[in-house]
Protein backbone atom coordinates (compact mmCIF):
# COMPACT_ATOMS: atom_id res chain seq x y z
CA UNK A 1 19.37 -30.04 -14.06
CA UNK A 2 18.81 -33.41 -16.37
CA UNK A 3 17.40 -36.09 -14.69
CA UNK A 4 18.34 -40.11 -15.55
CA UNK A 5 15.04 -40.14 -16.91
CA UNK A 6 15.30 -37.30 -19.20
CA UNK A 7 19.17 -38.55 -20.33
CA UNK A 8 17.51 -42.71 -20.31
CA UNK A 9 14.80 -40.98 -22.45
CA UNK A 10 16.45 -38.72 -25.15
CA UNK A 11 19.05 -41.90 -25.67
CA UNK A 12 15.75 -44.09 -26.28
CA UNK A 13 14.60 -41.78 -29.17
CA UNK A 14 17.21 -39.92 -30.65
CA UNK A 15 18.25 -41.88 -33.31
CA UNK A 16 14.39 -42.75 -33.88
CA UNK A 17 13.92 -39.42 -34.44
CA UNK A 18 16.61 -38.26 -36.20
CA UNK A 19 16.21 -40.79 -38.89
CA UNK A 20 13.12 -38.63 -40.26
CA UNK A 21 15.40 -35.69 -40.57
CA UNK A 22 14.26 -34.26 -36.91
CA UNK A 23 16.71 -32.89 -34.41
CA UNK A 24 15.59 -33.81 -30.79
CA UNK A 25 16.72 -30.93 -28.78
CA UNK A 26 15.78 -31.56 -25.68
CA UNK A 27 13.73 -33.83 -23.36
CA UNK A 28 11.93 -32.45 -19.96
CA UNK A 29 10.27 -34.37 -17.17
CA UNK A 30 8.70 -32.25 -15.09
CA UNK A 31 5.52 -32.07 -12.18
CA UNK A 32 3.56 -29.57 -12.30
CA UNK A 33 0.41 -29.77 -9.71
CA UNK A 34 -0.76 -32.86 -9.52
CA UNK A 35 0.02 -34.38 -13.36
CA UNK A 36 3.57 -35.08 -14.94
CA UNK A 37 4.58 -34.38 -18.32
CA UNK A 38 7.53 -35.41 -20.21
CA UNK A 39 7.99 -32.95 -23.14
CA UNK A 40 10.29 -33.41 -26.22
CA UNK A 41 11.60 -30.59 -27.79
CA UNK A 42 12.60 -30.83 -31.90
CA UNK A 43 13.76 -28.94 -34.20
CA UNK A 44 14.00 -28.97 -38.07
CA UNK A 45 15.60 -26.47 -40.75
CA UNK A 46 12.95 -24.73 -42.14
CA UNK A 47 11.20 -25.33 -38.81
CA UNK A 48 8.47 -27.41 -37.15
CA UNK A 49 4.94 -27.41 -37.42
CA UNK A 50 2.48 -29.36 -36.06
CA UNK A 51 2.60 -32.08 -38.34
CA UNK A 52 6.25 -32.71 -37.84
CA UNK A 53 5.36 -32.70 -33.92
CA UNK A 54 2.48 -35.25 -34.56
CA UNK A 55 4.76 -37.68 -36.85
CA UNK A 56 7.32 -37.71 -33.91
CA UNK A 57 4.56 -38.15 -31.25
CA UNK A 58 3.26 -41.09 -33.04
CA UNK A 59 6.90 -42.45 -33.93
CA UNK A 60 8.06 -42.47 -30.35
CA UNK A 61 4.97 -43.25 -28.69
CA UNK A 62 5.71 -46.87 -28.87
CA UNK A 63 9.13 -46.97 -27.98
CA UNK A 64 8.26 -45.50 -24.82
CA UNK A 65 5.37 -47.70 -24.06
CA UNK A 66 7.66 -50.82 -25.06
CA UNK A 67 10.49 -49.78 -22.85
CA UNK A 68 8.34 -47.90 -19.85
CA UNK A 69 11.22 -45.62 -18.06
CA UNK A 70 8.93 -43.96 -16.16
CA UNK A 71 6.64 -45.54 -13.58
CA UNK A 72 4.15 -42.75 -13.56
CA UNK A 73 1.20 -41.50 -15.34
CA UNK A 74 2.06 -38.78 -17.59
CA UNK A 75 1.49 -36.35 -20.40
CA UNK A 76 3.37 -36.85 -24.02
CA UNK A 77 4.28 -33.27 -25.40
CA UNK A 78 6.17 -33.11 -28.63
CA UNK A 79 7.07 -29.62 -28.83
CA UNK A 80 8.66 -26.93 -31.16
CA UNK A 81 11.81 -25.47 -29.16
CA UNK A 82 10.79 -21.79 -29.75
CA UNK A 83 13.03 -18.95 -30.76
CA UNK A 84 14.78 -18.43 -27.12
CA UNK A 85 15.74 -22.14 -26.75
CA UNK A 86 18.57 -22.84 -24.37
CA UNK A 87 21.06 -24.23 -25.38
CA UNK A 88 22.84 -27.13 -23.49
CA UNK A 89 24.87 -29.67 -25.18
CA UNK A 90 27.71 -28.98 -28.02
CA UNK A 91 25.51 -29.73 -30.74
CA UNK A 92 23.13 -27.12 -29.78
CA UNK A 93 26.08 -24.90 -30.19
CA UNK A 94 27.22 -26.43 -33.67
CA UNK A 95 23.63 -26.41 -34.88
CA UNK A 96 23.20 -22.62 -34.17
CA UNK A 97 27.28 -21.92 -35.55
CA UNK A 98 27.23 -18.07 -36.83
CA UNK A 99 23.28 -17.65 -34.91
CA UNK A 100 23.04 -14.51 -32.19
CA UNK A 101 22.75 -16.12 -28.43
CA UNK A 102 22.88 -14.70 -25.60
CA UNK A 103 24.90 -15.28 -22.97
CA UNK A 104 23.92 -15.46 -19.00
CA UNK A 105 26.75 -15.99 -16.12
CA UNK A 106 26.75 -16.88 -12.87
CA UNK A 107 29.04 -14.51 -12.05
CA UNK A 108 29.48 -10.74 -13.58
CA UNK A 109 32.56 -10.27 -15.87
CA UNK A 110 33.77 -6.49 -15.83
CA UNK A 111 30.59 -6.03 -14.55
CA UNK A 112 28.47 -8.10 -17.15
CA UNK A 113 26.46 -10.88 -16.43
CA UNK A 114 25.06 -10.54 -20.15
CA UNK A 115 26.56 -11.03 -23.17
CA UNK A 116 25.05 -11.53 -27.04
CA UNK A 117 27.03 -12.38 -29.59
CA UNK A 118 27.40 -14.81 -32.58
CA UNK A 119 28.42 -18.45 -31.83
CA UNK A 120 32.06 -19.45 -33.46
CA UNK A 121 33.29 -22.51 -31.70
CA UNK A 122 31.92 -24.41 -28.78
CA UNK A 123 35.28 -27.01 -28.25
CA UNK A 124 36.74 -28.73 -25.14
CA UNK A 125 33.90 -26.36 -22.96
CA UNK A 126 34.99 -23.38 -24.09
CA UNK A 127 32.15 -21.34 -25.95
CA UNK A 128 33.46 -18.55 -28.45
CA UNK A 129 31.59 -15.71 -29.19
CA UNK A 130 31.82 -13.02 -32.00
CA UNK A 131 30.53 -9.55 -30.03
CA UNK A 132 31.17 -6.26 -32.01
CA UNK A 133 33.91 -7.96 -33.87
CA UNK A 134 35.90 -8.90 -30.66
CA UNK A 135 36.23 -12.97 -30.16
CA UNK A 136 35.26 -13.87 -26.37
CA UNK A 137 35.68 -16.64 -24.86
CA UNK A 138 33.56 -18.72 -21.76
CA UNK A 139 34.08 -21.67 -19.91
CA UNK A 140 30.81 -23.68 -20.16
CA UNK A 141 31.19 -23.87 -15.92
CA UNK A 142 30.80 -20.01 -16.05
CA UNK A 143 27.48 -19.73 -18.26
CA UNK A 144 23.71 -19.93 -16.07
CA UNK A 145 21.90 -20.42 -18.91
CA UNK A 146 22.64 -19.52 -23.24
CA UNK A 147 19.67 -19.03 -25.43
CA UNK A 148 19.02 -17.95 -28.98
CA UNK A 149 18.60 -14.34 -29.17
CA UNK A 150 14.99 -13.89 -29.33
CA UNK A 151 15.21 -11.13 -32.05
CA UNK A 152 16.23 -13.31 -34.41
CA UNK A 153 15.55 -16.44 -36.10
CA UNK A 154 16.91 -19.27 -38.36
């Protein structure tokens, strides 16, 4: 689940961001023992490397110290989203268009709770997939979780 501080945060430094060619992906504010750490997840074609993840640390750094949403102490993690990201808004689903995902519901379809195929349309909540050749479609409300297929990359 997003938090206000994760949707306050990835509004505060999107377009920063994004206007050195970097897709943020995803922000996450999370505890774990005693320290917090708020990691930001980008992505580039071609992919990221550390240097990208360094440029964006030190371009949003600032921004975040100027505005302050969070009243803790925490950790700054600028991050690369992996090859098994998950995938939650539209443009996750637009940026991956013709990519293998695969598919996890909350409740078992013909007696599937797993499905891979290749993303054709994600419009009005409704996710189409491409599997063996067949187009099937999801309501957003019915998928746990939807990740790049970790075989494969971009």
């Amino acid at each position: 689940m997003v938090s206000g501080i994760e949707t306050k945060i990835f509004k505060l430094i999107q377009s920063e961001i994004e206007s050195i060619g970097v897709m943020l992906w995803d922000v996450e504010f999370k505890k774990e023992g005693a320290e917090y750490y708020l990691r930001v997840y980008i992505d580039k074609k071609g992919g990221v490397d550390i240097d990208t993840c360094t440029e964006v640390s030190h371009l949003i750094d600032p921004i975040l110290d100027s505005a302050d949403p969070i009243d803790k102490s925490y950790y700054l993690e600028v991050c690369s989203t992996g090859f098994n990201r998950k995938l939650k808004r539209k443009e996750h689903y637009d940026y991956l268009k013709g990519e293998e995902i695969m598919v996890f519901l909350y409740k078992a379809i013909n007696g599937a709770k797993k499905f891979t195929g290749k993303i054709i349309s994600f419009e009005n909540g409704i996710l189409t997939l491409d599997i063996n050749g067949e187009n099937v479609l999801f309501n957003e409300k019915e998928i746990s979780k939807a990740i790049l297929n970790d075989d494969k990359e971009i």
